[in-house]
PDB file of N, CA and C in Angstrom:
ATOM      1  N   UNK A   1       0.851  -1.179   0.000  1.00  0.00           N
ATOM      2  CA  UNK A   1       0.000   0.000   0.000  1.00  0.00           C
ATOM      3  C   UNK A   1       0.890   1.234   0.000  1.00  0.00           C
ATOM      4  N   UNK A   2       0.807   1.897  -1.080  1.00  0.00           N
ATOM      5  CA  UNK A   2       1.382   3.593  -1.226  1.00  0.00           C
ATOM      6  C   UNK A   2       0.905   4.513   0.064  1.00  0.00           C
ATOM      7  N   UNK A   3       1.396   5.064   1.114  1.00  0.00           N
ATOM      8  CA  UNK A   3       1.006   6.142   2.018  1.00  0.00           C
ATOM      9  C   UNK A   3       0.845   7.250   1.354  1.00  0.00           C
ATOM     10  N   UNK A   4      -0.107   7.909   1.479  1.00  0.00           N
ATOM     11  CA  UNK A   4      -0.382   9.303   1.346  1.00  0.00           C
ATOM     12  C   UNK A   4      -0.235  10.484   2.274  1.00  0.00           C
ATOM     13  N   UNK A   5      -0.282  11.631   1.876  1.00  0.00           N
ATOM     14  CA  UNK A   5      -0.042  12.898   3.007  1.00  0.00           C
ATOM     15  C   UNK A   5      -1.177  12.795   3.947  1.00  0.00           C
ATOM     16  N   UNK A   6      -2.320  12.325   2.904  1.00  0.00           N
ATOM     17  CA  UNK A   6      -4.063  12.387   4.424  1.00  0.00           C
ATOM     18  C   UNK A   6      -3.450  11.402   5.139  1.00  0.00           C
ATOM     19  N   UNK A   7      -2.926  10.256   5.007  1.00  0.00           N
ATOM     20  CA  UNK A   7      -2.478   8.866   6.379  1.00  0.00           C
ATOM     21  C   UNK A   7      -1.829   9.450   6.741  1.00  0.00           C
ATOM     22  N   UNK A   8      -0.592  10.410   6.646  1.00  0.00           N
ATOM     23  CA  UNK A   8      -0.141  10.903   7.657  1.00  0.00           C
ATOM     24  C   UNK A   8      -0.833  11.621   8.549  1.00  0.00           C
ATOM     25  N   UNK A   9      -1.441  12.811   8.019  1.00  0.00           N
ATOM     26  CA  UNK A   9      -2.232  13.858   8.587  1.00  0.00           C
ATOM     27  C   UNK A   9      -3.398  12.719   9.510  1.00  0.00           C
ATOM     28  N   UNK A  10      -3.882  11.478   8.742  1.00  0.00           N
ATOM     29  CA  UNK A  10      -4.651  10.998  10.088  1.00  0.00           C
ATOM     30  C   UNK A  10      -4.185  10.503  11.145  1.00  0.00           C
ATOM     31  N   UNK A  11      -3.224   9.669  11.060  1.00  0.00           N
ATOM     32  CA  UNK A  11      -2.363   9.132  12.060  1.00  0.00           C
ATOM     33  C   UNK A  11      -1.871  10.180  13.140  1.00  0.00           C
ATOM     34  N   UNK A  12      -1.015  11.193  12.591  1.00  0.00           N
ATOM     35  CA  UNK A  12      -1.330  12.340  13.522  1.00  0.00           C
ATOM     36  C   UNK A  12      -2.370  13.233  14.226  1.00  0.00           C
ATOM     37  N   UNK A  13      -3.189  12.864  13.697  1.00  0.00           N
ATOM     38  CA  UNK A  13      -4.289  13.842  14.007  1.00  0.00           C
ATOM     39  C   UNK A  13      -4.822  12.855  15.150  1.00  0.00           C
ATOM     40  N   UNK A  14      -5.492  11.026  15.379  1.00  0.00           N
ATOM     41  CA  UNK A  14      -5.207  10.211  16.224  1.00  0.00           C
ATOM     42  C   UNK A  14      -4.550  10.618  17.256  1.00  0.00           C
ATOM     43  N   UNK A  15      -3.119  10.272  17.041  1.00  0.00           N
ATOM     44  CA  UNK A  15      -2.173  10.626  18.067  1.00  0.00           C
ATOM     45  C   UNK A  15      -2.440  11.760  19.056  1.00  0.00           C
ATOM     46  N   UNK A  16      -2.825  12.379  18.356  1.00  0.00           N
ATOM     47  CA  UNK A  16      -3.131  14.215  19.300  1.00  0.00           C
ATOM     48  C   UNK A  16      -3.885  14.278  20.066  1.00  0.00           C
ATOM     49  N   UNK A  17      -5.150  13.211  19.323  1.00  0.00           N
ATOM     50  CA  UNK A  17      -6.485  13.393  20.270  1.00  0.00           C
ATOM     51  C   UNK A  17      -6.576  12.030  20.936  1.00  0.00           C
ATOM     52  N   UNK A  18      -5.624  11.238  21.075  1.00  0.00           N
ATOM     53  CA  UNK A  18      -5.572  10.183  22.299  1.00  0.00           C
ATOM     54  C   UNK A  18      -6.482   8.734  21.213  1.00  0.00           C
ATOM     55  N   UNK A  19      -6.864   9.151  20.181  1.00  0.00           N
ATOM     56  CA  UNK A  19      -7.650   7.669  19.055  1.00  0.00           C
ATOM     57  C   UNK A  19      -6.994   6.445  18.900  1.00  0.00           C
ATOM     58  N   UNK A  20      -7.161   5.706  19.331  1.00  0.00           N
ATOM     59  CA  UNK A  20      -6.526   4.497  18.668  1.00  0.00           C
ATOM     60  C   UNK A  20      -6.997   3.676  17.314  1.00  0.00           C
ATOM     61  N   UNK A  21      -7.980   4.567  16.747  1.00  0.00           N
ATOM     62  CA  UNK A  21      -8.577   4.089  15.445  1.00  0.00           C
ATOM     63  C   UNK A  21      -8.401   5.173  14.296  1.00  0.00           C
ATOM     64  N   UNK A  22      -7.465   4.772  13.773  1.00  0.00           N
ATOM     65  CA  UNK A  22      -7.494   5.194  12.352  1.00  0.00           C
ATOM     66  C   UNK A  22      -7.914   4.991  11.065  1.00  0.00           C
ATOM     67  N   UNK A  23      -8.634   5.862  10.160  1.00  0.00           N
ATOM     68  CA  UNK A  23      -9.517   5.103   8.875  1.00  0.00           C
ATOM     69  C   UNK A  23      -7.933   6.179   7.595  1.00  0.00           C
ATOM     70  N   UNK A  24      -7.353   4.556   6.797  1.00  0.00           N
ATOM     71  CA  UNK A  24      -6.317   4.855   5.979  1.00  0.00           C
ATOM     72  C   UNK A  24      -7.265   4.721   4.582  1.00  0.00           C
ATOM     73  N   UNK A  25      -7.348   5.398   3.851  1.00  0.00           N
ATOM     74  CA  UNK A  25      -7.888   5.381   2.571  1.00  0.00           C
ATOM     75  C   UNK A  25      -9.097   4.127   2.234  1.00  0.00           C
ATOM     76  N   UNK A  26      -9.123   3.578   2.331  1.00  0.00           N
ATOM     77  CA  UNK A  26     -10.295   2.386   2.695  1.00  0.00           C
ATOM     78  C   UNK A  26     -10.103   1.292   3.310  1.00  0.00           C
ATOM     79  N   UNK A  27      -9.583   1.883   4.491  1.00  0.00           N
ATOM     80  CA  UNK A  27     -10.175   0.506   5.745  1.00  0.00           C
ATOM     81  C   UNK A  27      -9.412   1.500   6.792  1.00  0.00           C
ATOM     82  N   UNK A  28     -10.208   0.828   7.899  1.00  0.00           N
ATOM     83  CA  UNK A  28      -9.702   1.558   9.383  1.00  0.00           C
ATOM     84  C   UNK A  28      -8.830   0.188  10.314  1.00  0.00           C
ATOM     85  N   UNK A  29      -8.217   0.922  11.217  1.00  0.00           N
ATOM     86  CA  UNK A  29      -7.522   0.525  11.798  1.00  0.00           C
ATOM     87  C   UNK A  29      -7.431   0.785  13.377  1.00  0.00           C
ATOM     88  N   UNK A  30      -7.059  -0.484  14.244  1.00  0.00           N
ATOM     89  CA  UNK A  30      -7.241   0.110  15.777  1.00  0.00           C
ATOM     90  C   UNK A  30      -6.025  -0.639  16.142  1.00  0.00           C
ATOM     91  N   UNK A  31      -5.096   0.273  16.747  1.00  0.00           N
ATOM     92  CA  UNK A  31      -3.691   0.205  16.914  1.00  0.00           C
ATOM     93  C   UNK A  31      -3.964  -0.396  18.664  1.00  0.00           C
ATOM     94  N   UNK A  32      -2.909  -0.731  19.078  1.00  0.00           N
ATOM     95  CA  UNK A  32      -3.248  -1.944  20.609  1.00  0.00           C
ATOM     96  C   UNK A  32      -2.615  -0.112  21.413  1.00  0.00           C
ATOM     97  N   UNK A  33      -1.879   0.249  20.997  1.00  0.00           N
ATOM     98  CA  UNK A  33      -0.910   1.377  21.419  1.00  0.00           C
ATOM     99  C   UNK A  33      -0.272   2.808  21.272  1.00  0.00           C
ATOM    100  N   UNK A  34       0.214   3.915  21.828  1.00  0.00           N
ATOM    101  CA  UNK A  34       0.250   4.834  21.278  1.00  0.00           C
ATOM    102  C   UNK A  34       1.916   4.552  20.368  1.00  0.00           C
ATOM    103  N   UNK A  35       2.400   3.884  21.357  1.00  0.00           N
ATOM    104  CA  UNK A  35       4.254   3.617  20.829  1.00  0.00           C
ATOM    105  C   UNK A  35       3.616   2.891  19.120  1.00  0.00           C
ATOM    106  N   UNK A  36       3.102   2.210  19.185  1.00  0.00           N
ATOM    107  CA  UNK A  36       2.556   1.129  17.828  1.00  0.00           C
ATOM    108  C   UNK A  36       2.361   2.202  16.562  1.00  0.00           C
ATOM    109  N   UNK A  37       1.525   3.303  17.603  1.00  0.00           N
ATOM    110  CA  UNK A  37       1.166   4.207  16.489  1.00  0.00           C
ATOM    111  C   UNK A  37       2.304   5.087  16.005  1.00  0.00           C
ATOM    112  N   UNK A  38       3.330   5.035  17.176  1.00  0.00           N
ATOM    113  CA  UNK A  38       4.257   6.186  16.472  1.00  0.00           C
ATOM    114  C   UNK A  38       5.048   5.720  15.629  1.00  0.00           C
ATOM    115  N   UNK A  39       4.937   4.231  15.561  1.00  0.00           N
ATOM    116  CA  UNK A  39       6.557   3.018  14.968  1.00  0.00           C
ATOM    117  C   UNK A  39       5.733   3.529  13.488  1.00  0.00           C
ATOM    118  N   UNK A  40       4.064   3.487  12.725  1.00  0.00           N
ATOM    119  CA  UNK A  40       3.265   3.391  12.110  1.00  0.00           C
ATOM    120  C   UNK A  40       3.876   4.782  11.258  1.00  0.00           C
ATOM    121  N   UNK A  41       3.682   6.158  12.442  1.00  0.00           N
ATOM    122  CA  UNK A  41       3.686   7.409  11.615  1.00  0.00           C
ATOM    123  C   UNK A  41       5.249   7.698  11.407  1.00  0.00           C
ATOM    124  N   UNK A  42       6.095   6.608  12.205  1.00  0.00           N
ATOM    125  CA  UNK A  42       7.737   6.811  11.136  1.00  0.00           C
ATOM    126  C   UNK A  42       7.706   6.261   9.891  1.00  0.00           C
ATOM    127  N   UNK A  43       6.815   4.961   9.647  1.00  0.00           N
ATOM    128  CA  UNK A  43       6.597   4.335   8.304  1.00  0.00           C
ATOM    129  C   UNK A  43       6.568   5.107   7.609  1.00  0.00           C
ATOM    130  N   UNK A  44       5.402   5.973   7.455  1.00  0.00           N
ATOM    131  CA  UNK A  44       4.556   6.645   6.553  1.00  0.00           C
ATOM    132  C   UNK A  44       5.792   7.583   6.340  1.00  0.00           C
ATOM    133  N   UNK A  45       6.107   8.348   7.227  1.00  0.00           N
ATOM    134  CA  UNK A  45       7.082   9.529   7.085  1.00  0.00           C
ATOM    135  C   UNK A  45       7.928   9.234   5.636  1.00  0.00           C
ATOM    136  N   UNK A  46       9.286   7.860   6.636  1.00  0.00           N
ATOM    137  CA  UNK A  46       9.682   7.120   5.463  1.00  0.00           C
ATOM    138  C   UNK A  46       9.348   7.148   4.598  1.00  0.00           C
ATOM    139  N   UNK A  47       8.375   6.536   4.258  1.00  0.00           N
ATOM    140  CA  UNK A  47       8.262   6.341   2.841  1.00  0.00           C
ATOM    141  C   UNK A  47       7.678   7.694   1.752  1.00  0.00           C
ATOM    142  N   UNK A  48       6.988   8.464   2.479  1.00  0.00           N
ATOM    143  CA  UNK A  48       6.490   9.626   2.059  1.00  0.00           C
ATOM    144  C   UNK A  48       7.966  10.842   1.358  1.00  0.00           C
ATOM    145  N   UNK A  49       8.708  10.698   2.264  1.00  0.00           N
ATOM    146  CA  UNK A  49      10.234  11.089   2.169  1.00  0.00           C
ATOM    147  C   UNK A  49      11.433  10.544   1.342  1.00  0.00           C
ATOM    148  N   UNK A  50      10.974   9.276   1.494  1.00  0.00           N
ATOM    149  CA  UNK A  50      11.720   8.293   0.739  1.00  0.00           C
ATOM    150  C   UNK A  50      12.735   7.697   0.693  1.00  0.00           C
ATOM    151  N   UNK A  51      13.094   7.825   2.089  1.00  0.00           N
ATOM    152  CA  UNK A  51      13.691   6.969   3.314  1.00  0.00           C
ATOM    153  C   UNK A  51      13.779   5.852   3.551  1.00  0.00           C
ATOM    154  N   UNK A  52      12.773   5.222   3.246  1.00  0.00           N
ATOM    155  CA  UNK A  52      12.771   3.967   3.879  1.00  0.00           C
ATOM    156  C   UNK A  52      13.273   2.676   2.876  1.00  0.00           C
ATOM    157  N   UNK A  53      13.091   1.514   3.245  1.00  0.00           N
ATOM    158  CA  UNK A  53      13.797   0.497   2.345  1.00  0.00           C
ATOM    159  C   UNK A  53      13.430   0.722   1.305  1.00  0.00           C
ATOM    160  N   UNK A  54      14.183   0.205   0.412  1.00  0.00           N
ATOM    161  CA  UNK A  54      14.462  -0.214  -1.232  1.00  0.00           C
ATOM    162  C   UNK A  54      13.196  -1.141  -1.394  1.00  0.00           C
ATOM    163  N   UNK A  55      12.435  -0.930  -2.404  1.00  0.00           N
ATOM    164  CA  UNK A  55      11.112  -1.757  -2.537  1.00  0.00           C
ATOM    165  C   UNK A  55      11.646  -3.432  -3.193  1.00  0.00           C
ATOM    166  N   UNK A  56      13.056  -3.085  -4.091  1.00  0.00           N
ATOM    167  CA  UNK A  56      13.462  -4.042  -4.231  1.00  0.00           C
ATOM    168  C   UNK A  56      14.776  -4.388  -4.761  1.00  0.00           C
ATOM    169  N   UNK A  57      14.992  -5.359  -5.548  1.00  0.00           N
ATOM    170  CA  UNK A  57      16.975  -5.605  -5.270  1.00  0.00           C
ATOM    171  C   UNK A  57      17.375  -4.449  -6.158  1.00  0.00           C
ATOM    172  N   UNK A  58      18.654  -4.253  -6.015  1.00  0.00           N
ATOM    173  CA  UNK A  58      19.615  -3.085  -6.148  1.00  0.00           C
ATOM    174  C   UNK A  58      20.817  -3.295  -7.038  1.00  0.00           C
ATOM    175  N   UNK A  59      21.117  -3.242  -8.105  1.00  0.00           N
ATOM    176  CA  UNK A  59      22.299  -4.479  -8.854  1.00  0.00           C
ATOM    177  C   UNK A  59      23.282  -2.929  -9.120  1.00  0.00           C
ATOM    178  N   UNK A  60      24.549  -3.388  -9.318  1.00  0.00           N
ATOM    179  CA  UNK A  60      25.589  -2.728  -9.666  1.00  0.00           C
ATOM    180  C   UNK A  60      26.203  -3.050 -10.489  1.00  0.00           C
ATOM    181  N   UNK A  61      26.800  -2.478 -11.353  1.00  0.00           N
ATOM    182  CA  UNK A  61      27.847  -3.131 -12.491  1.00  0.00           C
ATOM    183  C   UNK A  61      29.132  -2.520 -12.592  1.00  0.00           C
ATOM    184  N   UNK A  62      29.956  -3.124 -12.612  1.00  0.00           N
ATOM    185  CA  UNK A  62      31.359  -2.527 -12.815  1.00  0.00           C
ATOM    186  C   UNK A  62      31.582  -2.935 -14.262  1.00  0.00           C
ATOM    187  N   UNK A  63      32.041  -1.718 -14.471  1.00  0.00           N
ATOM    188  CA  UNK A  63      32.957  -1.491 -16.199  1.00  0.00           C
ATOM    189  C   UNK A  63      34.682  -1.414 -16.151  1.00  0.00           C
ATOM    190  N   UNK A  64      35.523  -1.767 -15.155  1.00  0.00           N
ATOM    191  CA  UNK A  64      36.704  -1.596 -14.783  1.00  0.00           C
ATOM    192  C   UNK A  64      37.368  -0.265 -15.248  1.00  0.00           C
ATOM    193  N   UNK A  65      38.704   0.402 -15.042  1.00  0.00           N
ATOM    194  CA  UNK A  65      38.835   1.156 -15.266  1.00  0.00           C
ATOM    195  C   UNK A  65      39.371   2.186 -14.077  1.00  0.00           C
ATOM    196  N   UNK A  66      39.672   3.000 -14.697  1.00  0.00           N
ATOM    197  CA  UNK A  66      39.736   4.013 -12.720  1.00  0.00           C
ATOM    198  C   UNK A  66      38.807   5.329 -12.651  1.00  0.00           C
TER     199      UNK A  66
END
């Protein structure tokens, strides 16, 4: 699932007002925790930023030379 700026803005907006239920673009969500929620709104950050892992493998090639 792609994060958007509104999942951030909801996840934060949650957080502020003490919610443990968040609705992400079509489907909601009820986090056990506030720490759960914050591990959640570094995700989003990440990836929104583009930070976070490599979606997938990474190859290099050497041409020798200096």
């Amino acid at each position: 699932m792609a994060f958007t700026q509104a999942d951030l803005d909801a996840i934060n907006n949650a957080i502020a007002t003490g919610a443990k239920k968040v609705r992400f673009q079509t489907h909601e969500v009820e986090y056990p925790s506030v720490n759960e929620m914050l591990k959640v709104r570094q995700l989003i950050k990440d990836e929104l930023e583009g930070t976070g892992e490599p979606d997938g493998a990474m190859f290099a090639e050497y041409r020798g030379g200096y």
